[in-house]
Structure formats: structure tokens, C-alpha cells
N, C-alpha and C. Protein backbone atom coordinates (compact mmCIF):
# COMPACT_ATOMS: atom_id res chain seq x y z
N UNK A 1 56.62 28.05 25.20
CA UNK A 1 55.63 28.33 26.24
C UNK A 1 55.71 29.82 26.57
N UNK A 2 54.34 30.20 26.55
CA UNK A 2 54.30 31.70 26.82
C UNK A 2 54.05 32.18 28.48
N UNK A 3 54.90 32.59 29.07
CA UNK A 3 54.51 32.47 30.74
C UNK A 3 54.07 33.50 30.91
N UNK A 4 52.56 33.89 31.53
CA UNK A 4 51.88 34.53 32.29
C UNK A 4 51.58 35.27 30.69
N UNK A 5 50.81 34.91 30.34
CA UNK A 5 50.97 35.14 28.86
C UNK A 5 49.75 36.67 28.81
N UNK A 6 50.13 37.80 28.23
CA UNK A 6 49.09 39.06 28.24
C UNK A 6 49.20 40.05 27.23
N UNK A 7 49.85 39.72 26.20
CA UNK A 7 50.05 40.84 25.43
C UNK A 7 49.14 40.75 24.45
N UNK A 8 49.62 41.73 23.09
CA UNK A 8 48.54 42.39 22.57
C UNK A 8 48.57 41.58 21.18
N UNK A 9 46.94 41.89 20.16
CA UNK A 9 46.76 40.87 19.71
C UNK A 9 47.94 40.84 18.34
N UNK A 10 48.51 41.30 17.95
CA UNK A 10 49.28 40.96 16.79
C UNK A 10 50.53 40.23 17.14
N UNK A 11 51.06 40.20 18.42
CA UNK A 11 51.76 39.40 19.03
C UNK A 11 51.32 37.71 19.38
N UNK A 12 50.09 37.77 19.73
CA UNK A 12 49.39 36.71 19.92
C UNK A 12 49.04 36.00 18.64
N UNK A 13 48.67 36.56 17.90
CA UNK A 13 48.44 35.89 16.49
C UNK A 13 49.65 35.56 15.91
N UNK A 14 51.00 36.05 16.31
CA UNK A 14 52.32 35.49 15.81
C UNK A 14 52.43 34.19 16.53
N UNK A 15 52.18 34.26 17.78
CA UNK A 15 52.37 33.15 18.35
C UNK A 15 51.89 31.76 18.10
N UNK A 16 50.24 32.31 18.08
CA UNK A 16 49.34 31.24 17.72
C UNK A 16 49.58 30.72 16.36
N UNK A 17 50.49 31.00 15.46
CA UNK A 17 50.64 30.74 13.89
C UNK A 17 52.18 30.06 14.84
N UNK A 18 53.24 30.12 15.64
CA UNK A 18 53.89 28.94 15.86
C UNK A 18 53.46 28.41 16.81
N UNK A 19 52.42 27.74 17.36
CA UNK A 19 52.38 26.75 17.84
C UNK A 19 52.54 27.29 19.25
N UNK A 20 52.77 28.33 19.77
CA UNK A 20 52.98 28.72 21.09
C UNK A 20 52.24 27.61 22.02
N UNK A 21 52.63 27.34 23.62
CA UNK A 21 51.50 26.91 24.18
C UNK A 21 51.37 27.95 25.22
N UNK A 22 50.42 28.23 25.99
CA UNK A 22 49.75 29.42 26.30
C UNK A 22 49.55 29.77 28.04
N UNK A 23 50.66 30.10 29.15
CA UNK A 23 50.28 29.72 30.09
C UNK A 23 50.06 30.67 30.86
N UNK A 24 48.66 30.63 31.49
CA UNK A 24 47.48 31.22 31.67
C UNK A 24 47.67 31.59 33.49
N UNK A 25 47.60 32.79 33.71
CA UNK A 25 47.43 32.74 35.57
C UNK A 25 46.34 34.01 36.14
N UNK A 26 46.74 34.39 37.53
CA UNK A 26 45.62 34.91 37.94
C UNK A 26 45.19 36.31 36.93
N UNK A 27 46.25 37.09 36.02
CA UNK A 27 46.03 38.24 35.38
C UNK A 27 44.33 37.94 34.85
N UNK A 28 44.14 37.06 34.40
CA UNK A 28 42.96 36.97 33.83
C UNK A 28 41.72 36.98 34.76
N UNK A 29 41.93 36.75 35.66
CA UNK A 29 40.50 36.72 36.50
C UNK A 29 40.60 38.21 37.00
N UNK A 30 41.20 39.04 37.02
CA UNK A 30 41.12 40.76 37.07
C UNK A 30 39.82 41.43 36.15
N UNK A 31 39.33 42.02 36.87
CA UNK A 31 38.35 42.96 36.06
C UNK A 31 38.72 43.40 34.94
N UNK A 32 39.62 43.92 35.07
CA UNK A 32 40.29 44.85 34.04
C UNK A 32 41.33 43.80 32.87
N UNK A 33 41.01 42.77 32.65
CA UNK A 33 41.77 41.56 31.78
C UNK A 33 41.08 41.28 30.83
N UNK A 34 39.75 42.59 30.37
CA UNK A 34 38.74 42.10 29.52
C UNK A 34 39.45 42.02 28.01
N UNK A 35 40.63 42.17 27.46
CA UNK A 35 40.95 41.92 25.95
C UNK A 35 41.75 40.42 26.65
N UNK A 36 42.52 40.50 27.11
CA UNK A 36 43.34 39.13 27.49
C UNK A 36 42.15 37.92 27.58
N UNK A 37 40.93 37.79 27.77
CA UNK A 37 39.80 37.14 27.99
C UNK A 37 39.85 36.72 26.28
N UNK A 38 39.27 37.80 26.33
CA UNK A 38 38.63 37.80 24.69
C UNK A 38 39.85 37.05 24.12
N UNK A 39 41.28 37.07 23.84
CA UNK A 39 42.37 36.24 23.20
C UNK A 39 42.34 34.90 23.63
N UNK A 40 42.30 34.64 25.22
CA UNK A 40 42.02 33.29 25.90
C UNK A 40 40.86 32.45 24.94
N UNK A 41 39.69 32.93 24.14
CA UNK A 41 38.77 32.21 23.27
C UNK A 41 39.05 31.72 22.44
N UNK A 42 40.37 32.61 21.88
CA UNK A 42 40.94 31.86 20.60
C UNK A 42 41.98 30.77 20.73
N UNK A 43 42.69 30.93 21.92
CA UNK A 43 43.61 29.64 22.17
C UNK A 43 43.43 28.22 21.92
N UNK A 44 43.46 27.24 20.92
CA UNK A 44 43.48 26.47 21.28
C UNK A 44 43.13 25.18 22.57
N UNK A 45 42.53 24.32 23.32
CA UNK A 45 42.31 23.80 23.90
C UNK A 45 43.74 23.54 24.02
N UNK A 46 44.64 22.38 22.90
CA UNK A 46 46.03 21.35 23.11
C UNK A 46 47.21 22.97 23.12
N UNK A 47 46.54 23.93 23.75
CA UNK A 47 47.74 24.94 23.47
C UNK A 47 47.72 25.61 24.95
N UNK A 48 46.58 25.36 25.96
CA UNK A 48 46.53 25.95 26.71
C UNK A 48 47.01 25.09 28.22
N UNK A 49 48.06 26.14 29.21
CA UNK A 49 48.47 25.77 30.22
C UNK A 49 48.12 26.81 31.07
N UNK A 50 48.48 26.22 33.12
CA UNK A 50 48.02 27.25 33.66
C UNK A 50 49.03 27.16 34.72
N UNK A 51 49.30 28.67 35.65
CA UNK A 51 50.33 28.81 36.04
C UNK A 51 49.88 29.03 37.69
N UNK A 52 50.72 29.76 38.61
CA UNK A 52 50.40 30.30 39.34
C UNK A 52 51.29 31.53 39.74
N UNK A 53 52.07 31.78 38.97
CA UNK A 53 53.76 32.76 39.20
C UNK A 53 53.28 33.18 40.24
N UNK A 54 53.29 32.18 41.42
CA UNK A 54 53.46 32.98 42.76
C UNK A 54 55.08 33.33 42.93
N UNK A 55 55.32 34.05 44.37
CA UNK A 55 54.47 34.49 44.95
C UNK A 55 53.17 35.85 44.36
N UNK A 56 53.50 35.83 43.35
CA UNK A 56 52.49 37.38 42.51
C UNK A 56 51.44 37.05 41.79
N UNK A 57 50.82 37.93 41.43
CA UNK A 57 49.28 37.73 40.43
C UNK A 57 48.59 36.94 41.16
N UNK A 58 47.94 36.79 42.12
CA UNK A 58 47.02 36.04 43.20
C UNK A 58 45.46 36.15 42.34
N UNK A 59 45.07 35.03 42.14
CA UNK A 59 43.48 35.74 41.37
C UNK A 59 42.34 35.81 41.91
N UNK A 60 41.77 36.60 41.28
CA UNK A 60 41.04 38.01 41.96
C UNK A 60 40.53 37.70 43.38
N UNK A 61 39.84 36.84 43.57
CA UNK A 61 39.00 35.99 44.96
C UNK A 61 40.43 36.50 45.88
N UNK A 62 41.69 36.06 45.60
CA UNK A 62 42.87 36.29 46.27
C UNK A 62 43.16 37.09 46.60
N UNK A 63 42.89 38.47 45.84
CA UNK A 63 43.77 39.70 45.70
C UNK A 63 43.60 40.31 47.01
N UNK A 64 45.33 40.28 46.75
CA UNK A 64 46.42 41.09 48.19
C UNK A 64 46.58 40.29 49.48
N UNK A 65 46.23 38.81 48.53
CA UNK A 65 46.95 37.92 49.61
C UNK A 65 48.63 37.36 48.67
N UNK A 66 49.45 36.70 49.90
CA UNK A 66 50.73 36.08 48.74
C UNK A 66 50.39 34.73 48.00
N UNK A 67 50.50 35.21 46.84
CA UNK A 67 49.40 33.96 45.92
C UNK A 67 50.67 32.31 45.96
N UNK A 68 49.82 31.23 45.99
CA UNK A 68 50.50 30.10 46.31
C UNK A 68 49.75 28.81 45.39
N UNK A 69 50.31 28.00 45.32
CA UNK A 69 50.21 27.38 44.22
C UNK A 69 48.56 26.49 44.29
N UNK A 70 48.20 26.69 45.94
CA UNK A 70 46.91 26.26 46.09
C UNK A 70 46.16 26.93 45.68
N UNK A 71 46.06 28.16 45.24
CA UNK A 71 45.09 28.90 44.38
C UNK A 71 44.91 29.04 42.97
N UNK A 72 45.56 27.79 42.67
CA UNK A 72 44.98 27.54 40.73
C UNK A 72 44.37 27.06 40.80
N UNK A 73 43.98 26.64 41.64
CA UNK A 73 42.38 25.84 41.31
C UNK A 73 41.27 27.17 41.19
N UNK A 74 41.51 28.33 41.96
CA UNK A 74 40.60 29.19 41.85
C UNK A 74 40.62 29.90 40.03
N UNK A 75 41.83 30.13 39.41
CA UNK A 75 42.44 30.40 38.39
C UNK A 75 41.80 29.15 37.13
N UNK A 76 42.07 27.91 37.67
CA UNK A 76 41.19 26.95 36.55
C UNK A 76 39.81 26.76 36.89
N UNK A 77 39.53 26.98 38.11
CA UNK A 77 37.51 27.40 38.07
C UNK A 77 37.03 28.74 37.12
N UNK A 78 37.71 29.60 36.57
CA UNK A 78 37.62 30.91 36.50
C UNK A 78 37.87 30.64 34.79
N UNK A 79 38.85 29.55 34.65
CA UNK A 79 38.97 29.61 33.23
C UNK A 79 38.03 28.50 32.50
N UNK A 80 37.53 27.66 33.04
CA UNK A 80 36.55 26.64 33.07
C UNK A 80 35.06 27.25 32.88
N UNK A 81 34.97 28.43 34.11
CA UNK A 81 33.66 28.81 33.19
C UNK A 81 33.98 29.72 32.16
N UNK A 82 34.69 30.86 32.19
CA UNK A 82 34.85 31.45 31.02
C UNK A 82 35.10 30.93 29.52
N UNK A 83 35.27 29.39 29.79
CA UNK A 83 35.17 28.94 28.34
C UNK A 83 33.89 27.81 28.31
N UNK A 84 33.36 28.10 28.87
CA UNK A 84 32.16 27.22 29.17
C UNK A 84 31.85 25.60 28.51
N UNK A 85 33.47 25.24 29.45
CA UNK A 85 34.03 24.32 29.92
C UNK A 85 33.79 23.16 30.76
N UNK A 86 33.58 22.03 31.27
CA UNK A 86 33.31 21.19 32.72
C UNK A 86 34.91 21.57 33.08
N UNK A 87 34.80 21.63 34.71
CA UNK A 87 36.70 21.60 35.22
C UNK A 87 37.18 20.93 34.95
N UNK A 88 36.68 19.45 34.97
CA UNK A 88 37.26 18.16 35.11
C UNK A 88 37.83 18.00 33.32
N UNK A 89 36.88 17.94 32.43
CA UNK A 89 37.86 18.19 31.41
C UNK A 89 38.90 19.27 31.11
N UNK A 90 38.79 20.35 31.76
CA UNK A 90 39.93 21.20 31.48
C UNK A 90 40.90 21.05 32.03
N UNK A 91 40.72 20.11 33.41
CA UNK A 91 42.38 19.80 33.98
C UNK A 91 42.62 18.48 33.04
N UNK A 92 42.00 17.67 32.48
CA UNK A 92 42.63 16.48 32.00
C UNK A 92 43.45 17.35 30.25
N UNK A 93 42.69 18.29 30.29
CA UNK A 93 43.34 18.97 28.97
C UNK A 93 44.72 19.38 29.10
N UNK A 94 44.63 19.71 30.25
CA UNK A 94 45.46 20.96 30.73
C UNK A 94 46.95 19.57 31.09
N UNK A 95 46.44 18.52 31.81
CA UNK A 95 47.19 17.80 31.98
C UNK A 95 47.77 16.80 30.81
N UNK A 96 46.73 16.22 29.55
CA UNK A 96 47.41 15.97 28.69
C UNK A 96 48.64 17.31 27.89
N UNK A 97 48.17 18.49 28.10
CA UNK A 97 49.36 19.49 27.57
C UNK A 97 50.54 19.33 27.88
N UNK A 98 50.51 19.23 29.38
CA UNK A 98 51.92 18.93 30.05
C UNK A 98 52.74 17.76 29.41
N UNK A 99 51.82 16.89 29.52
CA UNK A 99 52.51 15.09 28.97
C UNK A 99 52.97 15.60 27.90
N UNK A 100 52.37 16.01 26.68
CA UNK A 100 52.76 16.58 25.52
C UNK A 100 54.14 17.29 25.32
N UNK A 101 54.23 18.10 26.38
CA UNK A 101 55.50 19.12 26.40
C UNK A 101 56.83 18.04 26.95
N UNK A 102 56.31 17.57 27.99
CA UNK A 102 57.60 17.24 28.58
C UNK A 102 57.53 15.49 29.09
N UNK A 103 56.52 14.99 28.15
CA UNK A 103 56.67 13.53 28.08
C UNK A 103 56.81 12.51 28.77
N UNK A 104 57.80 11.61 28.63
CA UNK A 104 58.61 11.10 29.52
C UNK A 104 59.10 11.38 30.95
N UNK A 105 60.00 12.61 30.88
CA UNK A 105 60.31 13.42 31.55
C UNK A 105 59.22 13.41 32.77
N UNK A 106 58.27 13.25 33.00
CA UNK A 106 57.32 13.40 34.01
C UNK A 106 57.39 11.88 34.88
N UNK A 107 57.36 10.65 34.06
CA UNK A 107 57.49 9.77 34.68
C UNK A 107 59.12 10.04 35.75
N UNK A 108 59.96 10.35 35.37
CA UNK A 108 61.30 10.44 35.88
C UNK A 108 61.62 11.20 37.07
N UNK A 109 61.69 10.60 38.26
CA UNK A 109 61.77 11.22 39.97
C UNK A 109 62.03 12.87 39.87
């Protein structure tokens, strides 16, 4: 898993050749996140996760408040249209990813 994932594309294409899964936060809804966008197209759907690394990276609607975990929803509205997406399937995506990663493990207190 790639956390807060932003680097550049020959790194990304290493990744995406293992299987990386891809987890996505407010950096992208920044003006200035226009190549990180453009890489977000190529991700995979079963590769993509989303974060909130608060307290930091608050997205954009947020910015220069202390970002909190109630604002991924603003972060998966933002990535929903940019992939011109419905939300509702991108959280069930987003949520089969998780099951995927850590399985079982989720049922367990």
C-alpha cells in the first residue's frame, strides 16, 4: 500500500507493474495536483484506496482547517467525479479493496 501516494510517473509505473494498492487523500483535490490526477486515471479501480492522514492534507473545500477523518467523504466526492464515477460505487470499490487486503481480519473486534 502506497500512503498518501504522489510521486512521479516512473515510480508509479514500477508500482503499478507490482500490484501496488494506491491510497489516495486530500493532495489530490489541490489545484496544483494536476499530474497526480492525470496518474489517479491509470490506477486501477481493485487498486485504489482512500485516506485521510489527518491531522494534515485537509482537501481543498478544507484547506487550513485540522483535517479529520469526517472529511473523506469530501476527498471520495472529489475522486468520484474526477473519474466519472457514481460515489456509491466507488465506496463499495473502495470497500471491497479493504476486504481484499485485510480479509478476515475486519470481521475480528
Amino acid at each position: 500500500i502506497w500512503h498518501c501516494f504522489s510521486g512521479d510517473e516512473e515510480t508509479f509505473l514500477k508500482a503499478l507493474q507490482m500490484d501496488f494498492y494506491f491510497s489516495l487523500g486530500g493532495i489530490m483535490t489541490f489545484p496544483n495536483a494536476r499530474r497526480l490526477r492525470e496518474f489517479i486515471t491509470k490506477i486501477p479501480d481493485d487498486r485504489l484506496l482512500l485516506e485521510t492522514d489527518s491531522p494534515y492534507l485537509a482537501p481543498q473545500k478544507k484547506r487550513g482547517r485540522r483535517n479529520e477523518p469526517s472529511y473523506l467523504i469530501e476527498t471520495a466526492k472529489f475522486l468520484s467525479e474526477w473519474l466519472g464515477i457514481p460515489l456509491d460505487r466507488l465506496q463499495n470499490q473502495i470497500y471491497q479493496n479493504i476486504k481484499d487486503i485485510f480479509g478476515e481480519k475486519l470481521n475480528q473486534g
